[in-house]
Protein backbone atom coordinates (compact mmCIF):
# COMPACT_ATOMS: atom_id res chain seq x y z
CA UNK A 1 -0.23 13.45 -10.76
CA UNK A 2 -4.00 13.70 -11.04
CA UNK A 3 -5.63 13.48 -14.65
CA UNK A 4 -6.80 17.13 -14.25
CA UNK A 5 -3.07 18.10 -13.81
CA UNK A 6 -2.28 16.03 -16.71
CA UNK A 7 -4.62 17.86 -19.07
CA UNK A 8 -3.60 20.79 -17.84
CA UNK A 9 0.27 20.04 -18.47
CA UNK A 10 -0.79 18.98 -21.84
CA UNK A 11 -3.17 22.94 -22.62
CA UNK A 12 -0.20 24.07 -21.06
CA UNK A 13 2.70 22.89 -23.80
CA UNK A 14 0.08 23.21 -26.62
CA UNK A 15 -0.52 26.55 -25.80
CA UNK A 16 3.15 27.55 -25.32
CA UNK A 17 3.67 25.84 -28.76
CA UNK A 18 0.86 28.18 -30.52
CA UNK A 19 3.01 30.84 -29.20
CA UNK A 20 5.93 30.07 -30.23
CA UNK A 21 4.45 29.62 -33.93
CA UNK A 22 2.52 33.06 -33.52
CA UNK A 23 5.99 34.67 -32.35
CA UNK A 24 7.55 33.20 -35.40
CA UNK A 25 4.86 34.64 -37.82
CA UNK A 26 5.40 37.92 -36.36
CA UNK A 27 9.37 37.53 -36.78
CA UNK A 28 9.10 36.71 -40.33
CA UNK A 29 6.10 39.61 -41.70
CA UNK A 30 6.89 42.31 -39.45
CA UNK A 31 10.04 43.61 -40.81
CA UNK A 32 10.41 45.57 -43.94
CA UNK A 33 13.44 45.83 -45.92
CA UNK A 34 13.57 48.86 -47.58
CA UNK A 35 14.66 49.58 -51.25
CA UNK A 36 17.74 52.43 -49.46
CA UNK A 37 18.20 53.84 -46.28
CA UNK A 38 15.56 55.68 -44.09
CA UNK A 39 16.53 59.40 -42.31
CA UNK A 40 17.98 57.50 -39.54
CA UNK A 41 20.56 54.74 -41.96
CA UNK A 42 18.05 51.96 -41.18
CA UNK A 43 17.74 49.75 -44.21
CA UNK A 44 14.85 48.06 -42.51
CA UNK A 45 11.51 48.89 -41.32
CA UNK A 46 7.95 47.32 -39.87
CA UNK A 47 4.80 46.70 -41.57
CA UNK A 48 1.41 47.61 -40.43
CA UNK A 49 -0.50 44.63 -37.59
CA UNK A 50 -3.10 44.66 -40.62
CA UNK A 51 -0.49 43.23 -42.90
CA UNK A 52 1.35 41.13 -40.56
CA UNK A 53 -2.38 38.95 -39.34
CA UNK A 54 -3.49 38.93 -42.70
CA UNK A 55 -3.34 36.52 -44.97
CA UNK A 56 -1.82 32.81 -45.17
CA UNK A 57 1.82 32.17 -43.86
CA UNK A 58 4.22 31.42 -47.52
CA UNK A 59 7.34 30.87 -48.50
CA UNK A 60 9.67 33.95 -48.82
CA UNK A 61 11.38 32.14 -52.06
CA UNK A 62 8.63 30.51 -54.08
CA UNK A 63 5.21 32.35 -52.79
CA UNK A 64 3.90 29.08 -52.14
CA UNK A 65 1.27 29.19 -49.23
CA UNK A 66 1.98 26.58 -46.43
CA UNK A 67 -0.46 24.00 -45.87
CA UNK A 68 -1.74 23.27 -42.62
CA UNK A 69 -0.09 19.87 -42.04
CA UNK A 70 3.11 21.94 -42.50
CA UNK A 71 2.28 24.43 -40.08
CA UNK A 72 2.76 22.12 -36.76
CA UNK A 73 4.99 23.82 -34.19
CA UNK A 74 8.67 21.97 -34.19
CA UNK A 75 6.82 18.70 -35.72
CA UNK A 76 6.77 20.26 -39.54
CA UNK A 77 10.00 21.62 -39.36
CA UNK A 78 11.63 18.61 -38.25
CA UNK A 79 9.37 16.30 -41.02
CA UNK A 80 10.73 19.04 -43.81
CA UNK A 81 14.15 18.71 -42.51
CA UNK A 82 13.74 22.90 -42.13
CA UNK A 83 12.95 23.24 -46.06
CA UNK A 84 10.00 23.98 -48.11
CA UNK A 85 7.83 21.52 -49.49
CA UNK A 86 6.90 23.30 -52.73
CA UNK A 87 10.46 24.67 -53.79
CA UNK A 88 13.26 23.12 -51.58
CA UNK A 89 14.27 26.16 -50.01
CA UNK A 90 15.77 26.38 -46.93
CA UNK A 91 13.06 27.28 -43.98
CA UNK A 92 15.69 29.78 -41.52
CA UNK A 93 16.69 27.47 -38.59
CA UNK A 94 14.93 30.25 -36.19
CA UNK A 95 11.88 28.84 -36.51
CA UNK A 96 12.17 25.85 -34.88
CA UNK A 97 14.78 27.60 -32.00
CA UNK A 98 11.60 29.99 -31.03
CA UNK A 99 8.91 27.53 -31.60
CA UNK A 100 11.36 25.74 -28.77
CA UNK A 101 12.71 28.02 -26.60
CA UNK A 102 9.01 29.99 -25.97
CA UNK A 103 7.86 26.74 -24.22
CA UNK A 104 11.08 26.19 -22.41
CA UNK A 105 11.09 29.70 -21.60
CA UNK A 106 7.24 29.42 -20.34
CA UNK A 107 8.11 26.53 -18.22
CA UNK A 108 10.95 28.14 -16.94
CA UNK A 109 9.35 31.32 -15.83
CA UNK A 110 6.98 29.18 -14.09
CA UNK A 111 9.88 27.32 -12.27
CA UNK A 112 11.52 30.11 -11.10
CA UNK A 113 8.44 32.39 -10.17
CA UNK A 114 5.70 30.13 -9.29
CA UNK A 115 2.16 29.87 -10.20
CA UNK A 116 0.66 32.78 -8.88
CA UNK A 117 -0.70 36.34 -10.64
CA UNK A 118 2.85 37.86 -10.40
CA UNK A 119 3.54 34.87 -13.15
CA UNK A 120 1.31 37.13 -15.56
CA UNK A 121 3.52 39.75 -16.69
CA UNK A 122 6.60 37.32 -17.40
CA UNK A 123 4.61 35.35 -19.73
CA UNK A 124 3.55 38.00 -21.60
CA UNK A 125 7.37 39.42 -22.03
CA UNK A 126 8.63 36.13 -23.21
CA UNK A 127 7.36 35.51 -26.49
CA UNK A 128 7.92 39.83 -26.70
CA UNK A 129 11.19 39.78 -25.58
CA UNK A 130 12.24 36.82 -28.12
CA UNK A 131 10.65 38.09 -31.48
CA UNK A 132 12.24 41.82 -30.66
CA UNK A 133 15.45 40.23 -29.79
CA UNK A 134 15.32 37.52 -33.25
CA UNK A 135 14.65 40.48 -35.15
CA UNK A 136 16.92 42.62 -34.02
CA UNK A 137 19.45 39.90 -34.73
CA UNK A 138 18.02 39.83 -38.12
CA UNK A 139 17.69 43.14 -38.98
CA UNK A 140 19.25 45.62 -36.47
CA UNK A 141 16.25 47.52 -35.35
CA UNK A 142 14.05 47.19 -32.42
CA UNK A 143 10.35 47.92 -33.99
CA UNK A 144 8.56 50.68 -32.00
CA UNK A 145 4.94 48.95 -33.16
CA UNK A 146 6.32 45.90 -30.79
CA UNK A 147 7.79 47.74 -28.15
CA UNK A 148 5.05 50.34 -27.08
CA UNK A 149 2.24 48.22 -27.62
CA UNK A 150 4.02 45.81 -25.52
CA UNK A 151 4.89 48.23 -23.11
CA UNK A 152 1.04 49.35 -22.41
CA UNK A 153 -0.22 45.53 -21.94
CA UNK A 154 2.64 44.81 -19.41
CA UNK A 155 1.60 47.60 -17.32
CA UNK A 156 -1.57 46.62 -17.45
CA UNK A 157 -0.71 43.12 -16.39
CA UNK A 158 1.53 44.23 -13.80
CA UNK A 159 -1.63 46.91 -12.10
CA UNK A 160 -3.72 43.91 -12.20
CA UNK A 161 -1.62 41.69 -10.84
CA UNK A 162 -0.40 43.77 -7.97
CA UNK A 163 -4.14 44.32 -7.40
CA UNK A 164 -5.15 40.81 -6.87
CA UNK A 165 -2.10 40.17 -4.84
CA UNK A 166 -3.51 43.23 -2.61
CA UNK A 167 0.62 44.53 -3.36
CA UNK A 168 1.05 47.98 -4.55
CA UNK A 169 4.62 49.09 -3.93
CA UNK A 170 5.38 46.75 -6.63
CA UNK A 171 4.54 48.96 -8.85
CA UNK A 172 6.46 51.56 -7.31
CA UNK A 173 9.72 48.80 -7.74
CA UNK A 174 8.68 48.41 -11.07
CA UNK A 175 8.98 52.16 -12.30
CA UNK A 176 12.06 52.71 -10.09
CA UNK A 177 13.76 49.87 -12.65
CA UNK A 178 12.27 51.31 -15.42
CA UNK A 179 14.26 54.44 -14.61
CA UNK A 180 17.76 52.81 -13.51
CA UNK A 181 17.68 50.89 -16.52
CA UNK A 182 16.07 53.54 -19.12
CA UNK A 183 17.77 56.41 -18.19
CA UNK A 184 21.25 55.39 -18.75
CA UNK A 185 20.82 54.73 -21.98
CA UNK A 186 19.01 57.31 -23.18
CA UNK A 187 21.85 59.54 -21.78
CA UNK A 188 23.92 57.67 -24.27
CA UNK A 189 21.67 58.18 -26.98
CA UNK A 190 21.56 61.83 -26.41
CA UNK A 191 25.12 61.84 -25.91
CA UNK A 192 26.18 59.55 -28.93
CA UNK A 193 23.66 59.12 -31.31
CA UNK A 194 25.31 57.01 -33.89
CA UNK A 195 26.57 55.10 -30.81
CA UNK A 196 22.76 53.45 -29.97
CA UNK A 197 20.07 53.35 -31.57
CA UNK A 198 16.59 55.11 -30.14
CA UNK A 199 14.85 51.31 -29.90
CA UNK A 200 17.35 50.41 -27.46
CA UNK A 201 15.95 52.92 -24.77
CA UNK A 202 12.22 51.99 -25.97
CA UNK A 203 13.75 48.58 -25.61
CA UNK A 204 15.19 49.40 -21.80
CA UNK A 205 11.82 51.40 -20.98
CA UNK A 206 10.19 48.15 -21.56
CA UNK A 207 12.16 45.75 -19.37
CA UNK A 208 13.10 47.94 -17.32
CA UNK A 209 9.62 47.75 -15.91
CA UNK A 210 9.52 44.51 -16.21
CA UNK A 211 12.16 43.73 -14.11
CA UNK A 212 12.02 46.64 -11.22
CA UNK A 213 8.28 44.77 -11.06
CA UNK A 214 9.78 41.20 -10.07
CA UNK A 215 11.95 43.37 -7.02
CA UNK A 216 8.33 42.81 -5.53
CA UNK A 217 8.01 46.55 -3.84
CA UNK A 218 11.69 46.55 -2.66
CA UNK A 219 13.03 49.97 -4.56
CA UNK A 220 16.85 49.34 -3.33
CA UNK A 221 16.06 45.66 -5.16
CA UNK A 222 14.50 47.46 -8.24
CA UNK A 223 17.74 49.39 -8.40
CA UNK A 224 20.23 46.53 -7.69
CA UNK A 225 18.29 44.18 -10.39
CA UNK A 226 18.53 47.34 -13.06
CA UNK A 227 22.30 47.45 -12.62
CA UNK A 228 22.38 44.12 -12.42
CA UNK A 229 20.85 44.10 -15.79
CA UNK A 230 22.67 46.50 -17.80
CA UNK A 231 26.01 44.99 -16.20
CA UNK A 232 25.02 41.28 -17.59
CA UNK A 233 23.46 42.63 -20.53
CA UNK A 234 27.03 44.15 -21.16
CA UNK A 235 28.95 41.10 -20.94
CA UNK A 236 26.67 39.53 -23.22
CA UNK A 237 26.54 42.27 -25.56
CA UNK A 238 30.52 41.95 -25.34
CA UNK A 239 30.50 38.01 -25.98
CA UNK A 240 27.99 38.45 -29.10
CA UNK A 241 30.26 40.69 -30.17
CA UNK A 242 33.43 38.81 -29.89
CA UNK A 243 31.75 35.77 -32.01
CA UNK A 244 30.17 37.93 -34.80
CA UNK A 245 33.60 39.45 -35.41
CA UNK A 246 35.03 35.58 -35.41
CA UNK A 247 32.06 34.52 -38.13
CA UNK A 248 31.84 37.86 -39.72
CA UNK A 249 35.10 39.81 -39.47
CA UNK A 250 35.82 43.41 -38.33
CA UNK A 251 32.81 44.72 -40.34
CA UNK A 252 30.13 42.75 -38.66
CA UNK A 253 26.96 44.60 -36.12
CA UNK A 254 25.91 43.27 -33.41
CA UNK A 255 22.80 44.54 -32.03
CA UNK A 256 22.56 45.27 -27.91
CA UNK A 257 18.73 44.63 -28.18
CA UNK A 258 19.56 40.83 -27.87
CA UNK A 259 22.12 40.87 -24.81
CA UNK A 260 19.01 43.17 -23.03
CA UNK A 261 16.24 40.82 -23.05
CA UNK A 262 18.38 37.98 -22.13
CA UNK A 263 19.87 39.92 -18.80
CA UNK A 264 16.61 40.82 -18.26
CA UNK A 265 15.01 37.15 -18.39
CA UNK A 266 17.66 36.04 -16.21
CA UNK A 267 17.08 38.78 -13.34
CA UNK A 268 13.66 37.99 -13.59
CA UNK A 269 13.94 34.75 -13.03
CA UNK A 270 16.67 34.93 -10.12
CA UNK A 271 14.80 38.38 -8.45
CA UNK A 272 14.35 36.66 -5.40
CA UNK A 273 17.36 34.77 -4.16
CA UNK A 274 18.88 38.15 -5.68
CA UNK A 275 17.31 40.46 -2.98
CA UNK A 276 16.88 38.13 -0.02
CA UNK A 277 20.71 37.55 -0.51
CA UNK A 278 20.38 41.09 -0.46
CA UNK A 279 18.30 42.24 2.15
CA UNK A 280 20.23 39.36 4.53
């Protein structure tokens, strides 16, 4: 390995590790919880970007503002043994699971898809896809200031990357999955509204996308990868379930939002063998 390769291995896991922190911030300020219910029976909702990039991370117990040494990704939380410095409290063990698993997930992405301009999308829907599905865990909502935002940049990653690949029918796959994946739960929506919420459809409109782009212009892959997708995103949903109503008893949620992203990472990340297995 040539020293260039080295320092780039070593931007590479710093930057992955600023992620991971960022995505963390943005689990922790952008929920709300409200004092009763909202028009829908949410007990939650988002705050403002303004309020979520402003001002110095703190503790959610004592106020205390968190100095910089104690701001290092995975390194402070481990020194800390995952409480505060100031108070004692306990700091959530999520932190240090995201600040991990957006790396991993980074190098993973590149493992399975290469480093080429089709990587771009996917490493832009990590860090999304974990901080909607943590808070979702957290709170049961998928927040639409996430979700739409995210949705414009990752077709705008996706239309430049086709470009510079010189492929356009990917982008043709990509809406195709979009659609298979969308629309079936939106008819569910419509059909039982207290049965899913609205974010899961935002959620679905999102990877969807995402993953009907990774079919690489094949629309009968787009549609196998979207089915593909809600099927595994079922069992999971189904296995969450069964170990939330072990910890928590009959009255526990468990949020879909979760189960999504992860079918979706893995389809991403196994699109090809998928659809030359099925094209042979």
């Amino acid at each position: 390995m040539t020293g260039a390769e080295i320092a780039l291995l070593v931007l590479g896991a710093l930057g992955s590790l600023a992620v991971g922190s960022f995505t963390n911030v943005v689990i922790d300020r952008l929920p709300l919880a409200l004092d009763e219910p909202n028009e829908h029976g949410e007990l939650w909702d988002s705050r403002p970007w303004s309020d979520v990039f402003g001002g110095r991370s703190g503790c959610s117990d004592c106020g205390a503002d968190v100095r910089p040494i104690d701001n290092v990704p995975v390194v402070s939380w481990l020194v800390l043994r995952g409480r505060c410095r100031a108070c004692g409290a306990r700091i959530p063990a999520f932190h240090i699971l995201v600040e991990l698993s957006v790396p991993l997930l980074f190098l993973g992405a590149l493992w399975a898809l290469g480093l080429s301009w089709s990587l771009l999308p996917a490493l832009w829907l990590i860090p999304v896809g974990v901080a909607v599905a943590v808070i979702d865990l957290r709170t049961l909502i998928v927040p639409t200031r996430i979700v739409w935002p995210a949705f414009l940049v990752s077709v705008l990653l996706c239309v430049v990357a086709a470009g510079l690949e010189g492929e356009w029918d990917w982008l043709l796959s990509a809406v195709v999955g979009m659609a298979v994946l969308a629309l079936p739960l939106f008819i569910i929506w419509f059909a039982i509204p207290h049965g899913m919420g609205f974010g899961d459809v935002r959620l679905a409109t999102l990877l969807g996308f995402n993953v009907g782009f990774y079919a690489l212009g094949s629309v009968l892959g787009a549609v196998f990868l979207s089915v593909l997708c809600m099927g595994g995103s079922a069992v999971l949903g189904v296995l969450m379930g069964v170990i939330a109503l072990g910890a928590r008893g009959r009255g526990a949620k468990v949020p879909f939002g979760p189960a999504l992203v992860a079918g979706a990472f893995l389809c991403i990340a196994f699109a090809e063998p998928i659809i030359d297995a099925l094209v042979d």
